[in-house]
Protein backbone atom coordinates (compact mmCIF):
# COMPACT_ATOMS: atom_id res chain seq x y z
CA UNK A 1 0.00 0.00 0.00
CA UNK A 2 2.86 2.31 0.96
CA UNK A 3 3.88 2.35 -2.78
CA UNK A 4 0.23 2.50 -3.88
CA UNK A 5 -0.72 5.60 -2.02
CA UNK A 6 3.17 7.43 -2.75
CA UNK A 7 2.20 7.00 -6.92
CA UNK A 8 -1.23 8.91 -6.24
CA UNK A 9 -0.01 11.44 -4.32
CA UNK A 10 2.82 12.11 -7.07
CA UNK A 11 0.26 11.76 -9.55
CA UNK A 12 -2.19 14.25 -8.32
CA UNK A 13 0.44 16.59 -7.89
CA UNK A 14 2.28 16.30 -11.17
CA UNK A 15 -1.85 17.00 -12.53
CA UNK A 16 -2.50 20.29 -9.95
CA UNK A 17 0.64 21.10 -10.78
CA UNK A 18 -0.12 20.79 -14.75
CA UNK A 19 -3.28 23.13 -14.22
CA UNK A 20 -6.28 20.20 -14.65
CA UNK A 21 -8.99 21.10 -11.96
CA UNK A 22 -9.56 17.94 -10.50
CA UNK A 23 -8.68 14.48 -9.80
CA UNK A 24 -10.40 11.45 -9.35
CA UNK A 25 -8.64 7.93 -7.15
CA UNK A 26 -10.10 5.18 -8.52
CA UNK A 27 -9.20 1.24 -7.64
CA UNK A 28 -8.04 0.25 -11.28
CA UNK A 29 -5.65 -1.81 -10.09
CA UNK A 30 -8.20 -4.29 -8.42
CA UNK A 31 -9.10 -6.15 -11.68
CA UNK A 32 -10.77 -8.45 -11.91
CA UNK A 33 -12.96 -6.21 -9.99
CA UNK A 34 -16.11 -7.07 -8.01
CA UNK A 35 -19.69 -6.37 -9.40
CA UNK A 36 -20.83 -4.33 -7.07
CA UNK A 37 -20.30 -4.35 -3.42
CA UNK A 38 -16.60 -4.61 -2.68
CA UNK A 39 -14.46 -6.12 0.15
CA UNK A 40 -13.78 -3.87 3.32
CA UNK A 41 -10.19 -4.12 2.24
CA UNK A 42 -11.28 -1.98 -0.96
CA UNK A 43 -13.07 0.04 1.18
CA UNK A 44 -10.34 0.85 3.50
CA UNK A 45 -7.52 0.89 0.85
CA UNK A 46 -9.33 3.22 -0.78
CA UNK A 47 -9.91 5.55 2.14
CA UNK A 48 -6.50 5.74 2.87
CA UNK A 49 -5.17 6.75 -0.84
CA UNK A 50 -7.68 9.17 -1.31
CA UNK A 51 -6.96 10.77 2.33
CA UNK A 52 -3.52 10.87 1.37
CA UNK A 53 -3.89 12.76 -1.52
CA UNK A 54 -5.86 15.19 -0.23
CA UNK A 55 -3.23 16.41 1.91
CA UNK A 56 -0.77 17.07 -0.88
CA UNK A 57 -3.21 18.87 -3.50
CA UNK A 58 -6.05 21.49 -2.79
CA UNK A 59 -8.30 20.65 -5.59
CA UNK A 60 -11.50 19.06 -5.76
CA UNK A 61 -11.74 15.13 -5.37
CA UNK A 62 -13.78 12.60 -6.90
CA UNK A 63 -13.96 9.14 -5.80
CA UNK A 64 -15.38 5.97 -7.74
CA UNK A 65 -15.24 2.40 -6.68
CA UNK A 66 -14.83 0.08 -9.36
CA UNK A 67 -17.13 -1.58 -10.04
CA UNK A 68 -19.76 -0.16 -9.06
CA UNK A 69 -19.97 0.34 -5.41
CA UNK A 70 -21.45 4.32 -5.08
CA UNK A 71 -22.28 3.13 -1.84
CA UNK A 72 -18.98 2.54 -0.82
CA UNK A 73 -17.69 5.74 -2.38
CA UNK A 74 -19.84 7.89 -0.66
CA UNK A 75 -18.92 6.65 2.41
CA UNK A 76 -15.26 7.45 1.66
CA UNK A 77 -15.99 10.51 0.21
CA UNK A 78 -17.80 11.74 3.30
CA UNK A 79 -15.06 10.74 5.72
CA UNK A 80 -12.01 11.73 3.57
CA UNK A 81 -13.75 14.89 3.07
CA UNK A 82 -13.44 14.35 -1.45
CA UNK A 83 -16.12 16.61 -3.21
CA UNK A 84 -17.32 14.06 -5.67
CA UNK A 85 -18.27 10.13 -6.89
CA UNK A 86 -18.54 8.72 -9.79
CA UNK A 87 -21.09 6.10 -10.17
CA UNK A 88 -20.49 3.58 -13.34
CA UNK A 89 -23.90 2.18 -13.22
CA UNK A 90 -26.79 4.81 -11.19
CA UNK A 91 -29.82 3.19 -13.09
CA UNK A 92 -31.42 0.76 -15.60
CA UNK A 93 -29.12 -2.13 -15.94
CA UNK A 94 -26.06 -3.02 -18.26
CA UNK A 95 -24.80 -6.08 -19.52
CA UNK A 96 -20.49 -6.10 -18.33
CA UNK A 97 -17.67 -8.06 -17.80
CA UNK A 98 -18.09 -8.60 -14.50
CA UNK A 99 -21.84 -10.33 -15.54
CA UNK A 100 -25.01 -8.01 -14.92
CA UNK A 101 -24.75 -5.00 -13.28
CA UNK A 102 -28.29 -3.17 -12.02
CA UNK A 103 -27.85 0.70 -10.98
CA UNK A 104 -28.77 1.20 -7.03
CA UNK A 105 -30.11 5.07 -7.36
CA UNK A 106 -32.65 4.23 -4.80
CA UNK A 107 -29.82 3.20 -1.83
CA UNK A 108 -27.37 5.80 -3.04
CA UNK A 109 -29.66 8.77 -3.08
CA UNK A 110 -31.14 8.23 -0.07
CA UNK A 111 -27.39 7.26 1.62
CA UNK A 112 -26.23 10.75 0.16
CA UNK A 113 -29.28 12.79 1.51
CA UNK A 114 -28.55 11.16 5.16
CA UNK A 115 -24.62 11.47 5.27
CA UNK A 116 -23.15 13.62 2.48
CA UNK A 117 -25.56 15.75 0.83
CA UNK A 118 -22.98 18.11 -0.22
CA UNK A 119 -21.18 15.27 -2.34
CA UNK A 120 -22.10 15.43 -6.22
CA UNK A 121 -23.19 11.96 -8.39
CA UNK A 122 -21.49 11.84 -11.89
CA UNK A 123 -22.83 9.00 -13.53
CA UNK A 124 -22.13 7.27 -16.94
CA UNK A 125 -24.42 6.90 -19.54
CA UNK A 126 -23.68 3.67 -21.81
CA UNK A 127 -20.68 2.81 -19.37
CA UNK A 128 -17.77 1.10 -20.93
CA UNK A 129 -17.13 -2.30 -20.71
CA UNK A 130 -20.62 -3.07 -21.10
CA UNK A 131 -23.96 -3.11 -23.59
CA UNK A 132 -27.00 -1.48 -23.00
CA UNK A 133 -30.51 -3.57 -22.67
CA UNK A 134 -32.33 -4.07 -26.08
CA UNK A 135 -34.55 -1.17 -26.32
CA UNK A 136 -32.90 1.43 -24.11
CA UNK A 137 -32.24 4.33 -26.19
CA UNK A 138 -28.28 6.51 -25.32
CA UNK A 139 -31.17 9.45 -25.26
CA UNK A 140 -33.58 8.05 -22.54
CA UNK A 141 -30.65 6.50 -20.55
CA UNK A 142 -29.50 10.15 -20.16
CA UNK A 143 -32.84 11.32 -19.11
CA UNK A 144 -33.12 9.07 -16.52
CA UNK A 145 -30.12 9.27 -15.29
CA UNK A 146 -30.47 13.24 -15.23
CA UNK A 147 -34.27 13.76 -14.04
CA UNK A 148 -34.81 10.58 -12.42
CA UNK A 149 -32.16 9.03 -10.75
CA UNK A 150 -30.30 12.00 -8.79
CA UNK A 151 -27.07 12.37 -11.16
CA UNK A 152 -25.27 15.66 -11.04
CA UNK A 153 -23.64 15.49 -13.91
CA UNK A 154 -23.50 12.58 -16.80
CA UNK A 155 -20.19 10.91 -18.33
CA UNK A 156 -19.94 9.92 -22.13
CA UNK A 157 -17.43 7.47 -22.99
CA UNK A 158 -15.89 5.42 -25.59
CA UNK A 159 -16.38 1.20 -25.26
CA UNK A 160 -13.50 0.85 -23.09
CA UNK A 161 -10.69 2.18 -20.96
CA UNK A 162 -8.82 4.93 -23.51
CA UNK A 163 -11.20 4.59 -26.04
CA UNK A 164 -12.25 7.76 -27.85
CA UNK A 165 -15.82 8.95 -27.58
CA UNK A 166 -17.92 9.34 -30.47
CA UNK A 167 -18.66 13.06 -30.97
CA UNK A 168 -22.22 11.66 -31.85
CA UNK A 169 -22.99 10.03 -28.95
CA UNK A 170 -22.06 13.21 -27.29
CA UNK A 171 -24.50 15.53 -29.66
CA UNK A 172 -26.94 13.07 -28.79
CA UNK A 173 -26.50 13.36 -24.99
CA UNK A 174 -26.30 16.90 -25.01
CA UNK A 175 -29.43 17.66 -27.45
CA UNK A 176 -31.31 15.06 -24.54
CA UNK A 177 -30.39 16.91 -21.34
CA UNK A 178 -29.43 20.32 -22.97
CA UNK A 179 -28.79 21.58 -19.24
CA UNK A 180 -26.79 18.86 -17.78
CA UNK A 181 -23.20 18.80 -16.93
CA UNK A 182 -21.67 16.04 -18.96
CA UNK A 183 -18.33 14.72 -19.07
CA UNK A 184 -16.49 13.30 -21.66
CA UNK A 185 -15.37 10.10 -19.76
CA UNK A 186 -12.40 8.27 -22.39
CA UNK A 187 -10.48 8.92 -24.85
CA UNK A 188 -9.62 12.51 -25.11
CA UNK A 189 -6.51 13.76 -26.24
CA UNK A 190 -5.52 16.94 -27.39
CA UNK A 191 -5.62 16.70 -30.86
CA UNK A 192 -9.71 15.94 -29.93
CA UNK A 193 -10.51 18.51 -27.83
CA UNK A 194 -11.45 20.96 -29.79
CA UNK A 195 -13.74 18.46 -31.94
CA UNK A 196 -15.53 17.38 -28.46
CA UNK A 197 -15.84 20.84 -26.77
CA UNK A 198 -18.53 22.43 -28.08
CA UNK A 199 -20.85 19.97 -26.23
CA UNK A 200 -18.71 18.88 -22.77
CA UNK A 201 -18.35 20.72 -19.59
CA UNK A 202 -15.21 18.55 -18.80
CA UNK A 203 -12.91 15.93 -19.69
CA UNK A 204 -11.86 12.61 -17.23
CA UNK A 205 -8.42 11.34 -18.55
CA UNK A 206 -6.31 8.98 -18.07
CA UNK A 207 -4.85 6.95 -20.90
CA UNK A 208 -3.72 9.91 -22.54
CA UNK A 209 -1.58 11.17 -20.12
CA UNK A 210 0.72 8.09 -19.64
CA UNK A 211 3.68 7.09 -21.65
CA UNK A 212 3.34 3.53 -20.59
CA UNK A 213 0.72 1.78 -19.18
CA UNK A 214 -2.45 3.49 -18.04
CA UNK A 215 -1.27 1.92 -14.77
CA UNK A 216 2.09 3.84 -14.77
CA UNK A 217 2.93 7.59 -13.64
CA UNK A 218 1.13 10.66 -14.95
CA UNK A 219 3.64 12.26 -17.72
CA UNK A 220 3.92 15.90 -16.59
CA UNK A 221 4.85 16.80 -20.27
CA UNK A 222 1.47 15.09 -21.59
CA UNK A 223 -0.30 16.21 -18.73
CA UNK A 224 0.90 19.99 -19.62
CA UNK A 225 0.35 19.62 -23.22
CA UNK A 226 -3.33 17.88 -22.95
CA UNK A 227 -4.02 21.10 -20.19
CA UNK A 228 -2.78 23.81 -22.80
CA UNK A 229 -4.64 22.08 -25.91
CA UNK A 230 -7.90 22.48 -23.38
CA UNK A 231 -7.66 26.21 -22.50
C-alpha cells in the first residue's frame, strides 16, 4: 500500500501542478474487480489513498469504486472529506464483464441525503465495458439518469478504458439533457478537444496522459500539453 498511495499522491500533484482542476482515485488496479459491493479491504484501501492525496493537492476530489460500489464511495468521500463520486452504473441495468450490473439510485440517493448531501453523483451513460438492454435508447438512458435518478452530472465514454468517444454520442446526450453537466469520460486527447468541446463541460483522462501503461505515472509533459490544448 505504501507504494500504492506514494504514486497517487505524485500523480495528483504532477496533474494540480499541470493546471487540470480535479482528480479522481479510482481502484483500477483491483481487476478483476467485483460487481458491485466490494471487500472492506477496498473500502479501507481506498480511504487511505484518497486521504492521502488530499493532503498534498487542494483541488476538488472525486472518488469511484470500481465496479460499481457508489455506496462505498460515498462513504469514503464523506469521511475523507473528497467533493465528488462517480457512479459507473446509477440506473437501468447493463450487460459487463463482470456479468449483470443493475444501478442502485434508490440506496445511493437516499445514503447521500442522510450522510453527504454536499457530495455530487457523476454518472455514466452507456458505461464502458458493457452493452445497453435491447430497447434502451443513449437518449432516454440520459434522461433518466439526469431527471430521475439523482445524477449531477452525466459521463460519455468510448467502449472501453482509452477509447475515444464518439462526438455523436455526445450531440446526442447533449441535445437530450441540454442543461446537464456532462463529461467526456475516455479517450480525449488533445488533438480531440477541440472536436468534443462544443458539447462537454469537462474531460476525465487517463490513458492519454501516460507514456506507458495506463497503470504507470502521470507524464507531466502530456499532462501539460493535454491542459494547454484544453484552455
Amino acid at each position: 500500500m505504501a507504494s500504492v498511495v506514494a504514486q497517487a499522491q505524485a500523480d495528483a500533484q504532477v496533474l494540480a501542478e499541470s493546471g487540470f482542476g480535479g482528480v479522481m482515485v479510482e481502484n483500477f488496479g483491483d481487476a478483476p474487480f467485483f460487481k458491485d459491493d466490494v471487500p472492506p479491504t477496498t473500502v479501507a484501501a481506498m480511504t487511505s489513498a484518497v486521504d492521502a492525496v488530499r493532503r498534498v493537492i487542494d483541488l476538488p476530489i472525486g472518488v469511484n469504486v470500481l465496479r460499481n460500489d457508489g455506496l462505498a464511495a460515498l462513504a469514503i468521500a464523506a469521511v475523507t472529506g473528497a467533493n465528488f463520486v462517480r457512479v459507473n452504473v446509477l440506473s437501468s441495468m447493463m450487460f459487463t464483464d463482470q456479468g449483470i450490473i443493475e444501478g442502485r439510485a434508490a440506496e445511493i440517493g437516499r445514503l447521500r441525503a442522510q450522510l453527504c448531501p454536499q457530495i455530487a453523483i457523476l454518472a455514466d451513460v452507456y458505461v464502458k465495458h458493457a452493452v445497453p438492454p435491447e430497447g434502451l435508447t443513449l437518449e432516454q438512458a440520459a434522461i433518466d439518469l439526469w431527471e430521475r435518478s439523482g445524477a449531477d452530472g452525466v459521463v460519455v465514454s468510448g467502449t472501453g478504458t482509452g477509447s475515444a468517444t464518439d462526438p455523436k454520442d455526445l450531440q446526442r446526450v447533449r441535445a437530450a439533457i441540454p442543461d446537464a453537466p456532462i463529461f467526456v469520460g475516455s479517450g480525449a486527447t488533445p488533438d480531440s478537444i477541440a472536436e468534443l468541446a462544443p458539447w462537454a463541460t469537462g474531460f476525465i483522462v487517463g490513458s492519454a496522459l501516460k507514456m506507458g501503461p495506463v497503470t504507470g505515472p502521470v507524464d507531466a509533459g502530456l499532462a501539460r500539453a493535454f491542459v494547454a490544448a484544453a484552455s
